[in-house]
PDB file of N, CA and C in Angstrom:
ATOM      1  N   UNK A   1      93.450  95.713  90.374  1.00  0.00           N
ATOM      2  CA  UNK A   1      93.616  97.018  89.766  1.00  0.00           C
ATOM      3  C   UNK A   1      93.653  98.128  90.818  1.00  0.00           C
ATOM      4  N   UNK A   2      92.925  97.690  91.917  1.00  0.00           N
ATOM      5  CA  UNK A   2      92.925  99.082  92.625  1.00  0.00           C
ATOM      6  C   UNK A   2      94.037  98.682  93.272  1.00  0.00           C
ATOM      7  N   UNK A   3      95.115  97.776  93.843  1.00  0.00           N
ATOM      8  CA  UNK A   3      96.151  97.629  94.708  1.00  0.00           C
ATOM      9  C   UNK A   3      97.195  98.424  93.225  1.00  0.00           C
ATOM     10  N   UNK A   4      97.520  98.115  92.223  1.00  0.00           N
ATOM     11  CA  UNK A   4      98.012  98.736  90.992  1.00  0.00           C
ATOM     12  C   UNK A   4      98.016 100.185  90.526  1.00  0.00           C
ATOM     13  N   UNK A   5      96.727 100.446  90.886  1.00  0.00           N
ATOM     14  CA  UNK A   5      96.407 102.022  90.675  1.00  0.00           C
ATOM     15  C   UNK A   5      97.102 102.826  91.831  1.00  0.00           C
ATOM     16  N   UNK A   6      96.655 102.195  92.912  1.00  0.00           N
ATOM     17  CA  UNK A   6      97.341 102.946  94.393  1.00  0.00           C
ATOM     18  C   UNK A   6      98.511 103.381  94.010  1.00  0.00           C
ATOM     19  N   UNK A   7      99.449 102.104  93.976  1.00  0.00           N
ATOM     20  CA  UNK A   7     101.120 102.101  93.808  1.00  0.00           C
ATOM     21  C   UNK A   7     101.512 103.096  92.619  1.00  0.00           C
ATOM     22  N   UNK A   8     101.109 102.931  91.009  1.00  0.00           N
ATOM     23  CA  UNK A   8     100.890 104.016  90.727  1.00  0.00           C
ATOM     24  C   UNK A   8     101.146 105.341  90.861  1.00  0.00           C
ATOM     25  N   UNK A   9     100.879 105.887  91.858  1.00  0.00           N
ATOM     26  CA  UNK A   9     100.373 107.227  92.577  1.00  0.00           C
ATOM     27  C   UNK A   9     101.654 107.389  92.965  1.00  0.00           C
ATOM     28  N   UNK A  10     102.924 106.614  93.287  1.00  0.00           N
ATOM     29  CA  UNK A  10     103.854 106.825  94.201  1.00  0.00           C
ATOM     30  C   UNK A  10     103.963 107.132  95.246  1.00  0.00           C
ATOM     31  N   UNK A  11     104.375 108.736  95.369  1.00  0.00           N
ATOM     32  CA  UNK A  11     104.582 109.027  96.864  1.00  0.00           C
ATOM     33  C   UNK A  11     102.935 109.555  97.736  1.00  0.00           C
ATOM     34  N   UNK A  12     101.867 109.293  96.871  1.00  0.00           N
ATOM     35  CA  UNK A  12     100.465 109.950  97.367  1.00  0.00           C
ATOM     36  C   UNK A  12     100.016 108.551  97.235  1.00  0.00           C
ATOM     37  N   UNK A  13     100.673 107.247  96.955  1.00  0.00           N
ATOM     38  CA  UNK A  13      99.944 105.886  97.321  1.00  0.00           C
ATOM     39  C   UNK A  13      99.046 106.258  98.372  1.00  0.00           C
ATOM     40  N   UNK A  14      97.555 105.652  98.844  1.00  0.00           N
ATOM     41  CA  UNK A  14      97.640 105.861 100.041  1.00  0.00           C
ATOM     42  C   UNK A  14      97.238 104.562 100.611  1.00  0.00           C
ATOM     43  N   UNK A  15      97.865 103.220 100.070  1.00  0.00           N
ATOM     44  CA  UNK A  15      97.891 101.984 100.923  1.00  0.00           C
ATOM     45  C   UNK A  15      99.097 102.321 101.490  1.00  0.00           C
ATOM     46  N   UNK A  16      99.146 102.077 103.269  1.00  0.00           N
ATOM     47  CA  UNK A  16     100.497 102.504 103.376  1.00  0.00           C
ATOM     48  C   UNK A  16     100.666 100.352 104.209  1.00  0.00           C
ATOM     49  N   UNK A  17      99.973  99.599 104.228  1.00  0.00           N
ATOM     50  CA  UNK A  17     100.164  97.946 104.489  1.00  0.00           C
ATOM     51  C   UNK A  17      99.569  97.563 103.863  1.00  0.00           C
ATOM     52  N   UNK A  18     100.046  96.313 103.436  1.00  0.00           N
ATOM     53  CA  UNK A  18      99.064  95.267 102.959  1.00  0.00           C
ATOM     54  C   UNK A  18      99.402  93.301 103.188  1.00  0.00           C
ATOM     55  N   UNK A  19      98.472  92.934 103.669  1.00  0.00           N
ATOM     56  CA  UNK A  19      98.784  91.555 104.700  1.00  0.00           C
ATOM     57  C   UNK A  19      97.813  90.564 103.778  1.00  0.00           C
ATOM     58  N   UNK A  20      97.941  89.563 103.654  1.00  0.00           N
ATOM     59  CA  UNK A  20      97.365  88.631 102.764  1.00  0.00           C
ATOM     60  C   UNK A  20      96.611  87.720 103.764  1.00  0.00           C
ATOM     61  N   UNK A  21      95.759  87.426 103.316  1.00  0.00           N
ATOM     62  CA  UNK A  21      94.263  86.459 104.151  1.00  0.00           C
ATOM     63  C   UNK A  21      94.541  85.461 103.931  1.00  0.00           C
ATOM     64  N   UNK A  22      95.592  84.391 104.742  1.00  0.00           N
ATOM     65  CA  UNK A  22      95.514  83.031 103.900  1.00  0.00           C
ATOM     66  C   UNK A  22      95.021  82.273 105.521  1.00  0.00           C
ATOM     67  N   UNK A  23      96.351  81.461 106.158  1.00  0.00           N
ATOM     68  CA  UNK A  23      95.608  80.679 107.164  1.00  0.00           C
ATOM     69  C   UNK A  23      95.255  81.997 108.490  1.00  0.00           C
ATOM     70  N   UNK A  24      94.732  80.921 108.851  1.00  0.00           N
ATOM     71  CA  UNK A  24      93.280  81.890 110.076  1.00  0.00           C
ATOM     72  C   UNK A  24      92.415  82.628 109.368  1.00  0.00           C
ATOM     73  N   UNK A  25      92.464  83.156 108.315  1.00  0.00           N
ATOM     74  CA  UNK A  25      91.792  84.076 107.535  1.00  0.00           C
ATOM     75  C   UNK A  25      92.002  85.449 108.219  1.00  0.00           C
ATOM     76  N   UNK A  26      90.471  86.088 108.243  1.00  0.00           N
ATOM     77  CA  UNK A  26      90.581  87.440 108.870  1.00  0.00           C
ATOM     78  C   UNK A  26      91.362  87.803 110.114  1.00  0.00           C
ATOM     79  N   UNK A  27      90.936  86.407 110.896  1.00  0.00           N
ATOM     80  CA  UNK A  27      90.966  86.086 112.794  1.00  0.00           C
ATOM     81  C   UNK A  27      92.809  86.638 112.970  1.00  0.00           C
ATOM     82  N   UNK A  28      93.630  86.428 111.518  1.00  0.00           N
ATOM     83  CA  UNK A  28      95.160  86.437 111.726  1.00  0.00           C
ATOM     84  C   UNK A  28      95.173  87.865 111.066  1.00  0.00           C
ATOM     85  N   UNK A  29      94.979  87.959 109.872  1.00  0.00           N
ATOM     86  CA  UNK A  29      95.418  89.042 108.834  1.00  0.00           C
ATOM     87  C   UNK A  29      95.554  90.755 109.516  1.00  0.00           C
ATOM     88  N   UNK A  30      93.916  90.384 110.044  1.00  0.00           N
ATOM     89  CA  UNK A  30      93.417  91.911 110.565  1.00  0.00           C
ATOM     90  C   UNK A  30      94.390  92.597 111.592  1.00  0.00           C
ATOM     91  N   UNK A  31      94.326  91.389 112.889  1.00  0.00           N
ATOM     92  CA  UNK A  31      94.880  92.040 113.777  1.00  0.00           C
ATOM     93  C   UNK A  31      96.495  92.211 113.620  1.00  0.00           C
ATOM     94  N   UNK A  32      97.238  91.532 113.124  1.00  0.00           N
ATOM     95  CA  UNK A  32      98.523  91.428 112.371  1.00  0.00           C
ATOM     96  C   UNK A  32      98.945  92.731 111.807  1.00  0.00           C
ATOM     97  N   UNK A  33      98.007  93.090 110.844  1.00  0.00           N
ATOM     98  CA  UNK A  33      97.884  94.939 110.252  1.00  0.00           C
ATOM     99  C   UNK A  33      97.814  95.574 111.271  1.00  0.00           C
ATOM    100  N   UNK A  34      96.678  95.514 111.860  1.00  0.00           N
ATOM    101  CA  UNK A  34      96.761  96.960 113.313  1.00  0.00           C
ATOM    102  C   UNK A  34      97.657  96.745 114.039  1.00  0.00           C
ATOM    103  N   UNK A  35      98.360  95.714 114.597  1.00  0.00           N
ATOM    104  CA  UNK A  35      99.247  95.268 115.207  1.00  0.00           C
ATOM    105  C   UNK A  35     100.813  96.101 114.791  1.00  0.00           C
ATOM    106  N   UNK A  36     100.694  95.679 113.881  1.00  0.00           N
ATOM    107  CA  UNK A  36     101.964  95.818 113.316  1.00  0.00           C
ATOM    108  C   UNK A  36     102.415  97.620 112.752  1.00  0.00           C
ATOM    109  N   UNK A  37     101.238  98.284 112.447  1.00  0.00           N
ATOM    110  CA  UNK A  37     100.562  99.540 112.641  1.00  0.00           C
ATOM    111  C   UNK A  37     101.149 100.214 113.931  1.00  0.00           C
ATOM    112  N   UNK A  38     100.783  99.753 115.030  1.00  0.00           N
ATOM    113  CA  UNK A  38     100.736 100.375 116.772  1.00  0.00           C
ATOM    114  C   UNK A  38      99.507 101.073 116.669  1.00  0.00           C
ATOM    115  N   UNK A  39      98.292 100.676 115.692  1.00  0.00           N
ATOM    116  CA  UNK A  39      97.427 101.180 115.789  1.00  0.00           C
ATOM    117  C   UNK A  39      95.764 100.406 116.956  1.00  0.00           C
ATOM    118  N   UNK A  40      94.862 100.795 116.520  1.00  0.00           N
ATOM    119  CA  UNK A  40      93.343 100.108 117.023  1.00  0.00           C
ATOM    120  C   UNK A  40      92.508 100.008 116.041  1.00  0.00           C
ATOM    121  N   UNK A  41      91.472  99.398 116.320  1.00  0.00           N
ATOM    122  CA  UNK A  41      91.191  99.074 114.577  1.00  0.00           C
ATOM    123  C   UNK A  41      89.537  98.617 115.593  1.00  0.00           C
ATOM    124  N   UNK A  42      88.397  98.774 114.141  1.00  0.00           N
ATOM    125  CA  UNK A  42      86.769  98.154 114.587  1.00  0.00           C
ATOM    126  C   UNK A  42      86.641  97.693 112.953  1.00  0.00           C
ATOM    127  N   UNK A  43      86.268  96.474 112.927  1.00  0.00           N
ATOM    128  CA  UNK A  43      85.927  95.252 112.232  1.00  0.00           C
ATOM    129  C   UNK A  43      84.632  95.066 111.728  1.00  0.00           C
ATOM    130  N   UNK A  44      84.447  95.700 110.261  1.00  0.00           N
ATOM    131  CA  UNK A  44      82.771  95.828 110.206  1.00  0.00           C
ATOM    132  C   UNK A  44      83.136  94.248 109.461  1.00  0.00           C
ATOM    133  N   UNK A  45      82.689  93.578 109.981  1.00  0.00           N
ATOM    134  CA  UNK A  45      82.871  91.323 109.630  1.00  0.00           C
ATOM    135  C   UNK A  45      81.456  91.754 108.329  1.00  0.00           C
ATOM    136  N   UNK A  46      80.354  92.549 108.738  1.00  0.00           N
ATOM    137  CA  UNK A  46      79.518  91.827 107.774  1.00  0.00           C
ATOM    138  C   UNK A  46      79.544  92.628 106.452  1.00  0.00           C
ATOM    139  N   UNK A  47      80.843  93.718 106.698  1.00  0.00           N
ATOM    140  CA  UNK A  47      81.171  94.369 105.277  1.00  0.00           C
ATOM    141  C   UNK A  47      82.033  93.347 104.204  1.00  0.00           C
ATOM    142  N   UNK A  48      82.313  92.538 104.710  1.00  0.00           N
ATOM    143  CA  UNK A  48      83.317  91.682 103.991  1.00  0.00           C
ATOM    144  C   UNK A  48      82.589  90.238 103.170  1.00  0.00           C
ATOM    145  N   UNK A  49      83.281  90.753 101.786  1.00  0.00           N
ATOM    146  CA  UNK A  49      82.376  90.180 100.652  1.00  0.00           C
ATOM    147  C   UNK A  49      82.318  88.835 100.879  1.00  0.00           C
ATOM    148  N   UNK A  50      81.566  88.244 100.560  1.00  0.00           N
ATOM    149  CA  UNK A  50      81.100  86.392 100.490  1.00  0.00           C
ATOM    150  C   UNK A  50      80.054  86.309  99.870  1.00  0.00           C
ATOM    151  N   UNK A  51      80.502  85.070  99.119  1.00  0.00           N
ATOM    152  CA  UNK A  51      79.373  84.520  98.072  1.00  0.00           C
ATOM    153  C   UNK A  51      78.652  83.595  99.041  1.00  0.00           C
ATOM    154  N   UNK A  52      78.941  83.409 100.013  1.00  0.00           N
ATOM    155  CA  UNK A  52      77.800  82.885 100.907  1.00  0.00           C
ATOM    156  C   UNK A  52      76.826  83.688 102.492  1.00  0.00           C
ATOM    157  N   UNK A  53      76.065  84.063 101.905  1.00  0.00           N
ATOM    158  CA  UNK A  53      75.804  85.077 103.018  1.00  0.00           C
ATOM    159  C   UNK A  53      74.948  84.853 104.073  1.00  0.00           C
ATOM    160  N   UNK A  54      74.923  83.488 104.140  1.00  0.00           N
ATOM    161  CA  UNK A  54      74.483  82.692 105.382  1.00  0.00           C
ATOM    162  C   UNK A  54      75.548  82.494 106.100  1.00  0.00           C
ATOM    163  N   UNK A  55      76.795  82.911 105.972  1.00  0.00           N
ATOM    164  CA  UNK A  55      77.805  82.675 106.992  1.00  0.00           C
ATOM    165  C   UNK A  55      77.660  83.762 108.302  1.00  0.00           C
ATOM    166  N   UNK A  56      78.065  83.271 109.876  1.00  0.00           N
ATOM    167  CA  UNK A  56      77.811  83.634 110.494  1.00  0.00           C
ATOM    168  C   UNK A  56      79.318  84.972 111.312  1.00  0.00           C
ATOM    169  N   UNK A  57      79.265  85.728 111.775  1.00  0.00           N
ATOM    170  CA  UNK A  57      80.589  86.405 111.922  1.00  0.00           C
ATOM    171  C   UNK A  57      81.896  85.768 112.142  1.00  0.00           C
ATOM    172  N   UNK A  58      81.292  84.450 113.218  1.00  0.00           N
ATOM    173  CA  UNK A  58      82.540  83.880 113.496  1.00  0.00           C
ATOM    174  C   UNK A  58      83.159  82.806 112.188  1.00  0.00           C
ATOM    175  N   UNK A  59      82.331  82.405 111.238  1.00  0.00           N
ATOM    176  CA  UNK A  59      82.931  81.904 110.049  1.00  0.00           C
ATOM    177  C   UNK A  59      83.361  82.807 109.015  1.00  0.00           C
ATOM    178  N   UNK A  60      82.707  83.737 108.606  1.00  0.00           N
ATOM    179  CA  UNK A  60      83.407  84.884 108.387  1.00  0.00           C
ATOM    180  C   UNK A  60      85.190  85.102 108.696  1.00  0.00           C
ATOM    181  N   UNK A  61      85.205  85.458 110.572  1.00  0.00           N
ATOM    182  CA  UNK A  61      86.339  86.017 111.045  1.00  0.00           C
ATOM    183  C   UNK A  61      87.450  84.871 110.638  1.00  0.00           C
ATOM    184  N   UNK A  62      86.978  83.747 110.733  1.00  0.00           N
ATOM    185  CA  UNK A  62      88.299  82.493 110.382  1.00  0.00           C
ATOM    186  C   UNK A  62      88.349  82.267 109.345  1.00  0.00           C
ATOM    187  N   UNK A  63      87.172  82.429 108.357  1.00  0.00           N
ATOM    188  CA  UNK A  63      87.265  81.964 106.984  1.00  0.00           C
ATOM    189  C   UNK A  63      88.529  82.479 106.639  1.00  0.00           C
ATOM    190  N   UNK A  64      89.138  80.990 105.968  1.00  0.00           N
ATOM    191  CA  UNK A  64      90.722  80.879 105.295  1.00  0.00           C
ATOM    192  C   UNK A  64      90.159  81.706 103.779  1.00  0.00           C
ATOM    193  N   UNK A  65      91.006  82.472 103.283  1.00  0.00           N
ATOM    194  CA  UNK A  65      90.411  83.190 101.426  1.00  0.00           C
ATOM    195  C   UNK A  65      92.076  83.577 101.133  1.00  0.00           C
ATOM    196  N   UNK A  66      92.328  82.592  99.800  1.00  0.00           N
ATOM    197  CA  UNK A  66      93.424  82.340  99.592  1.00  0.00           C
ATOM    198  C   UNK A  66      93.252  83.788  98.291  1.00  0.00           C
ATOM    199  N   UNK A  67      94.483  84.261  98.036  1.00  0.00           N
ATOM    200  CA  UNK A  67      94.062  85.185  96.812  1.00  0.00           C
ATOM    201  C   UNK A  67      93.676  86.892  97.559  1.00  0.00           C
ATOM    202  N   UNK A  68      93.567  86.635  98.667  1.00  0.00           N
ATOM    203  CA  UNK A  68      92.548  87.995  99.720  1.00  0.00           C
ATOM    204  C   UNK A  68      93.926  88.731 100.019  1.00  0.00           C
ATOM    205  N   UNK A  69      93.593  90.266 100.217  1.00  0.00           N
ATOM    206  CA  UNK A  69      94.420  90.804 100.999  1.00  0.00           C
ATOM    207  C   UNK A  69      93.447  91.812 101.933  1.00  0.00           C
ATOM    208  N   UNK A  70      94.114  92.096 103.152  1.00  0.00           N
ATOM    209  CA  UNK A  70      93.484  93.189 103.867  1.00  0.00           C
ATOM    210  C   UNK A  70      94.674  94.639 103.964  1.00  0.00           C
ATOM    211  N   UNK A  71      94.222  95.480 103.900  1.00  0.00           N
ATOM    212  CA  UNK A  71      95.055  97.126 103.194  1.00  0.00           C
ATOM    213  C   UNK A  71      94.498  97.902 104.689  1.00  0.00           C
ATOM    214  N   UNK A  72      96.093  98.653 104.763  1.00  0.00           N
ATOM    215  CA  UNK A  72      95.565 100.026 105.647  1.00  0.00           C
ATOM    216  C   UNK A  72      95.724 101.134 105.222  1.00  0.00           C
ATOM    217  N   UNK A  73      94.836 101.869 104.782  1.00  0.00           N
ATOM    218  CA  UNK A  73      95.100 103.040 104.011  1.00  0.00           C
ATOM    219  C   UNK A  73      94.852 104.399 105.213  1.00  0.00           C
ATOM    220  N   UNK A  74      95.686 105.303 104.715  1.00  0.00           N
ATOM    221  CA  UNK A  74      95.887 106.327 105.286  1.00  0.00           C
ATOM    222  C   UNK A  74      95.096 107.739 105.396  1.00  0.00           C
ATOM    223  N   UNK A  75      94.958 107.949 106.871  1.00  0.00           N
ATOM    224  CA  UNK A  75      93.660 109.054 106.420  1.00  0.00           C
ATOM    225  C   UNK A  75      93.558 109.929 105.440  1.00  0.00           C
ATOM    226  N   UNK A  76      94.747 110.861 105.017  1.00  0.00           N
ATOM    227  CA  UNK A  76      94.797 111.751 103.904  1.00  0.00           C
ATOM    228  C   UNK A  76      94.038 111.053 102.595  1.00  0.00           C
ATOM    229  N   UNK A  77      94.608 109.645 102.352  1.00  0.00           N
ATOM    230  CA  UNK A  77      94.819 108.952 101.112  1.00  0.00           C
ATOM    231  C   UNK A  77      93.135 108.460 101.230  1.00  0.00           C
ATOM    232  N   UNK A  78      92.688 108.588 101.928  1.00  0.00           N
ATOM    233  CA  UNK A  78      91.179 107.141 101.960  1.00  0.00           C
ATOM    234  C   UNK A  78      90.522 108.049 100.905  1.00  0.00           C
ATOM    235  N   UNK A  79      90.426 109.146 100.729  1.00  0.00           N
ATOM    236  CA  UNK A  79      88.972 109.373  99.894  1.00  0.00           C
ATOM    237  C   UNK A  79      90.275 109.181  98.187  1.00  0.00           C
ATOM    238  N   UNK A  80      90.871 108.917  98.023  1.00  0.00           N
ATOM    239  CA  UNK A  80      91.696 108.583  96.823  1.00  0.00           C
ATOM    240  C   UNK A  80      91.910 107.650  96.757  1.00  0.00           C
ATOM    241  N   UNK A  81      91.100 106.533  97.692  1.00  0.00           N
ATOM    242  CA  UNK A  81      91.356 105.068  97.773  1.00  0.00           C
ATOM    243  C   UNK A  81      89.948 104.595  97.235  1.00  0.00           C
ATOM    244  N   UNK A  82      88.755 104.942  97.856  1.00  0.00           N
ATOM    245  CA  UNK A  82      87.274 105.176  97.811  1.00  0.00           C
ATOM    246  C   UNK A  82      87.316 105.236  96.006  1.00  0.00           C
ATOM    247  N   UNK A  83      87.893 106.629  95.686  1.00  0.00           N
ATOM    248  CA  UNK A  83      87.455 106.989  94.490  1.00  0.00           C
ATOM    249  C   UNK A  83      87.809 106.010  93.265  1.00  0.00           C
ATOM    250  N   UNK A  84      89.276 105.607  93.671  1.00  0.00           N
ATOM    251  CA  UNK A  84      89.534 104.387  92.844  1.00  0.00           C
ATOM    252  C   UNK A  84      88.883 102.809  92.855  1.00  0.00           C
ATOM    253  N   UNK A  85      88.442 101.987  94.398  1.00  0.00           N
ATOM    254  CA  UNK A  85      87.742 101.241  94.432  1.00  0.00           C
ATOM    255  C   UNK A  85      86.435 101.727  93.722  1.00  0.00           C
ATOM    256  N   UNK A  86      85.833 102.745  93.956  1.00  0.00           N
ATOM    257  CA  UNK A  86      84.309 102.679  93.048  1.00  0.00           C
ATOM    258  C   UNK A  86      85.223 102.676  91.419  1.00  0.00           C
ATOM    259  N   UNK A  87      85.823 103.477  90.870  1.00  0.00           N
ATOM    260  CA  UNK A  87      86.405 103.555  89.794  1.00  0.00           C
ATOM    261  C   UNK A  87      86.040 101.871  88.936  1.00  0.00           C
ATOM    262  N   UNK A  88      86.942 101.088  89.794  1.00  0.00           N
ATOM    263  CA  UNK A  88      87.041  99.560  89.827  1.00  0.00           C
ATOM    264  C   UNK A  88      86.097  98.858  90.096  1.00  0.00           C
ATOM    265  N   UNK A  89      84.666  99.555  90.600  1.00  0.00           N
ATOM    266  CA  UNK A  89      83.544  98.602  90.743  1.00  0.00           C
ATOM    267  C   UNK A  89      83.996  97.214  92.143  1.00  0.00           C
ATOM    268  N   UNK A  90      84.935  97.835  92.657  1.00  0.00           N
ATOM    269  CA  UNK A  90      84.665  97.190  93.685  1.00  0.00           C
ATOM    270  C   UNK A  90      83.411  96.563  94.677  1.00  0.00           C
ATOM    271  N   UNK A  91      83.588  95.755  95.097  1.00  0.00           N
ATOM    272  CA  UNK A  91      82.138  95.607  96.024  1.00  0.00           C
ATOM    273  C   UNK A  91      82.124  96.005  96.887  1.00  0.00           C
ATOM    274  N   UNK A  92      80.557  96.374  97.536  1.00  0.00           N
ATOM    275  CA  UNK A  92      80.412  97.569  99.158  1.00  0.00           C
ATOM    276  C   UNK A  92      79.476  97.310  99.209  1.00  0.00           C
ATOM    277  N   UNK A  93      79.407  96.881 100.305  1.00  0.00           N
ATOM    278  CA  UNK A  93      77.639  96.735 101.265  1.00  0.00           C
ATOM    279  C   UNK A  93      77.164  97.573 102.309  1.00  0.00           C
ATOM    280  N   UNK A  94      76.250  98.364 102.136  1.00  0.00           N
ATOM    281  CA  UNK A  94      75.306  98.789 102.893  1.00  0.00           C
ATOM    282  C   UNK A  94      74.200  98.616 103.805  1.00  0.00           C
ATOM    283  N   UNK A  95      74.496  97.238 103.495  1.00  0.00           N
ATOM    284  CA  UNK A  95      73.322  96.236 103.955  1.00  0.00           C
ATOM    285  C   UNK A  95      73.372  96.019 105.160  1.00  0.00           C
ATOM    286  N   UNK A  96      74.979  95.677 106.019  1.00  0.00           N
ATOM    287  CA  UNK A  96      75.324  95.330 106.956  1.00  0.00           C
ATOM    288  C   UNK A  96      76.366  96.337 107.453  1.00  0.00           C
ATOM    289  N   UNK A  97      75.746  97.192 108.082  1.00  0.00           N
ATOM    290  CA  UNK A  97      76.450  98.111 108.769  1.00  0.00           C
ATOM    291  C   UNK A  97      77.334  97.862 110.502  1.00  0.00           C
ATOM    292  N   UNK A  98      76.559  97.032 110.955  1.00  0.00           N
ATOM    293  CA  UNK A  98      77.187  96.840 112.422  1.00  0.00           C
ATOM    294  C   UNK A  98      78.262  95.946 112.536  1.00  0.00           C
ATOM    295  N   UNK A  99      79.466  96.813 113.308  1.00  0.00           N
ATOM    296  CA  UNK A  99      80.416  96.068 113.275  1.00  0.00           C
ATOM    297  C   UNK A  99      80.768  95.565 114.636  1.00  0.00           C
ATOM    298  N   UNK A 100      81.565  94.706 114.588  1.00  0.00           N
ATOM    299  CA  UNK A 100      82.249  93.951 115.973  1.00  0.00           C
ATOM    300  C   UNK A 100      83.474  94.635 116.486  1.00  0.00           C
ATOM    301  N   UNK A 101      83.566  95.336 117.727  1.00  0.00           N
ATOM    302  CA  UNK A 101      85.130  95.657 118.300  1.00  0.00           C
ATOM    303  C   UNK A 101      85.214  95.038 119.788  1.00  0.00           C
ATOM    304  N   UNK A 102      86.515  94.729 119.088  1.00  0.00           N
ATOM    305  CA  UNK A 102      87.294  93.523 120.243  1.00  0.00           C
ATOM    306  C   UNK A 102      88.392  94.346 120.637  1.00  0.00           C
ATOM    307  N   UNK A 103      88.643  94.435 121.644  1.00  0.00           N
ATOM    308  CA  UNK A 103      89.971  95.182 122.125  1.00  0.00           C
ATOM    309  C   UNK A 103      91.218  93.931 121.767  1.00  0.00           C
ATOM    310  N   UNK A 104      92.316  94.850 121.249  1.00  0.00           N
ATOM    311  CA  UNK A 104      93.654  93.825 120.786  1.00  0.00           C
ATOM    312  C   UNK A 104      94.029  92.836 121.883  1.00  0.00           C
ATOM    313  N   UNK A 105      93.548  93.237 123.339  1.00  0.00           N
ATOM    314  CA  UNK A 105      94.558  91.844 124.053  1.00  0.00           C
ATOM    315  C   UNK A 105      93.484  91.060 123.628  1.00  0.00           C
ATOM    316  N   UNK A 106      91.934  91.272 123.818  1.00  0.00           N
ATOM    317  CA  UNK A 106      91.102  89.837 123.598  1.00  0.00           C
ATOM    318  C   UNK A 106      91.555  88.930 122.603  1.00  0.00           C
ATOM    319  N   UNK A 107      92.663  89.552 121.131  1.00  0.00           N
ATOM    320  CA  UNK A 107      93.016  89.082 120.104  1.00  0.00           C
ATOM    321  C   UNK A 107      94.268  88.383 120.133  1.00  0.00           C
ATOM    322  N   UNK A 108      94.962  89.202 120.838  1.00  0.00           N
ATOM    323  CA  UNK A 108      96.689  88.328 121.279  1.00  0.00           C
ATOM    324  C   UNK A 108      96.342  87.564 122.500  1.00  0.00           C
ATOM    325  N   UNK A 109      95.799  88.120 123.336  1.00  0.00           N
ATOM    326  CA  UNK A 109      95.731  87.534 124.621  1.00  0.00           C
ATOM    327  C   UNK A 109      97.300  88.536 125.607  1.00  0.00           C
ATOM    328  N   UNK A 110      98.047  87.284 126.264  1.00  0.00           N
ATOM    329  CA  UNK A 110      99.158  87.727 127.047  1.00  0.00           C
ATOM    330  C   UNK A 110     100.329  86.759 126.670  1.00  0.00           C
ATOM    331  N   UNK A 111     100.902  85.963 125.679  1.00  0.00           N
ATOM    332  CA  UNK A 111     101.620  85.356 125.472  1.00  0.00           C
ATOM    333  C   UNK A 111     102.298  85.318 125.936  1.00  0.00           C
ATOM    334  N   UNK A 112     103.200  83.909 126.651  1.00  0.00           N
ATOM    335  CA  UNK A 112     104.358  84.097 127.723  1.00  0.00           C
ATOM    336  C   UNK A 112     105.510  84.299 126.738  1.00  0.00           C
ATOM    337  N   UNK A 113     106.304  85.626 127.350  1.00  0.00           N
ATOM    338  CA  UNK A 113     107.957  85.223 126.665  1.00  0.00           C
ATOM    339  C   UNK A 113     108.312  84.436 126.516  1.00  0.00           C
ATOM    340  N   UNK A 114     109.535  84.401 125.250  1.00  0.00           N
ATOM    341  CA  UNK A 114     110.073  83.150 125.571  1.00  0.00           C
ATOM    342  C   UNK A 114     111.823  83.762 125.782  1.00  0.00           C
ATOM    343  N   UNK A 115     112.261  83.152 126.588  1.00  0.00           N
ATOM    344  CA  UNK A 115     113.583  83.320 126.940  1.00  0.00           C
ATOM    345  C   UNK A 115     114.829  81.845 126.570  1.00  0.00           C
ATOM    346  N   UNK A 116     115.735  82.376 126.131  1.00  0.00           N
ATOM    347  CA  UNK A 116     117.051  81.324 125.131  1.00  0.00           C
ATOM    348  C   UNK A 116     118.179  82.367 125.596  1.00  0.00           C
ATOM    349  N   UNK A 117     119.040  81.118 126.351  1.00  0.00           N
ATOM    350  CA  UNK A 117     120.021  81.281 126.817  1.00  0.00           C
ATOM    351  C   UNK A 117     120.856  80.738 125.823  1.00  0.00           C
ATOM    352  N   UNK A 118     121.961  81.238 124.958  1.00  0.00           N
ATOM    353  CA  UNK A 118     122.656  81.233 123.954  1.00  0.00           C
ATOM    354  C   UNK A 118     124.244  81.230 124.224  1.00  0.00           C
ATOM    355  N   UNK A 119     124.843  79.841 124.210  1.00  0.00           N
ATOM    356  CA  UNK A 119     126.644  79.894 123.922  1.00  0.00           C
ATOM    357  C   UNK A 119     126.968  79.452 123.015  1.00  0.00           C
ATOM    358  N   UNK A 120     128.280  80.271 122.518  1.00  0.00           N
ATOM    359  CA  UNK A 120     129.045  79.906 121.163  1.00  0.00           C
ATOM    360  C   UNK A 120     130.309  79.079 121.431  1.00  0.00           C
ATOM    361  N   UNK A 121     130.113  77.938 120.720  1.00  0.00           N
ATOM    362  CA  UNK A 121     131.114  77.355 120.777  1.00  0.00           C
ATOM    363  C   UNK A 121     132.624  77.798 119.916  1.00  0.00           C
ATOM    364  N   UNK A 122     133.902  77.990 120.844  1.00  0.00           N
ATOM    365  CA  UNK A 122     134.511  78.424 120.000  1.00  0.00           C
ATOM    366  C   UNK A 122     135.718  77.389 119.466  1.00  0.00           C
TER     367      UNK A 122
END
C-alpha cells in the first residue's frame, strides 16, 4: 500500500527507485540503488525488519527476502513518504539505531574491464 499510495501522488511520488531484494539480498539490492543513483548511501542493517532477531549484520546484509523491495525516496518527498508508511503501520525500530557505512568501492571492489573485439561477417 505504501509503494501504491506513493505512485498515486504522480508527479509529487516521492519514490523516485525501487530494486527488489531477491539473490544476495541486501549485500546486492542496496548498493545497486545508490549505485545506480550516482549517489552514497549509510546502511542502518539493524533497522531492517526480521522475524528473527538473533540474526547477526552479516546475515542480515545477505539474507536472500523474496517479495522485499528497497526504495530511494527523495529529500523533498521523505516526510510524505514517513507520513504514509506510519499511515500503513509500517514497521520501525528504534531499538537499533547504529548503522554500518562501507564506502562503495569496499562494495564493488575494482572489477577488471572487459574488452570484445567484434567482426561482422558480411
Amino acid at each position: 500500500m505504501v509503494i501504491d499510495s506513493s505512485v498515486a501522488l504522480g508527479e509529487h511520488n516521492p519514490i523516485r527507485s525501487i530494486h527488489s531484494v531477491s539473490a544476495s539480498g541486501l549485500s546486492n539490492s542496496l548498493p545497486e540503488l545508490v549505485h545506480d543513483a550516482g549517489l552514497g548511501a549509510t546502511f542502518a542493517l539493524r533497522e531492517v525488519e526480521s522475524a528473527d532477531k538473533g540474526m547477526s549484520p552479516l546475515e542480515i546484509w545477505g539474507c536472500e527476502a523474496q517479495g522485499r523491495y528497497v526504495m530511494a525516496v527523495s529529500e523533498p518527498g521523505l516526510k510524505t513518504f514517513v507520513a504514509i508508511d506510519e499511515r500503513e503501520r509500517c514497521w520501525d525500530s528504534k531499538e537499533y539505531p547504529k548503522i554500518i557505512d562501507l564506502p562503495m568501492s569496499t562494495l564493488f571492489g575494482k572489477p577488471p574491464k572487459m574488452h570484445k573485439n567484434v567482426t561482422a561477417r558480411v
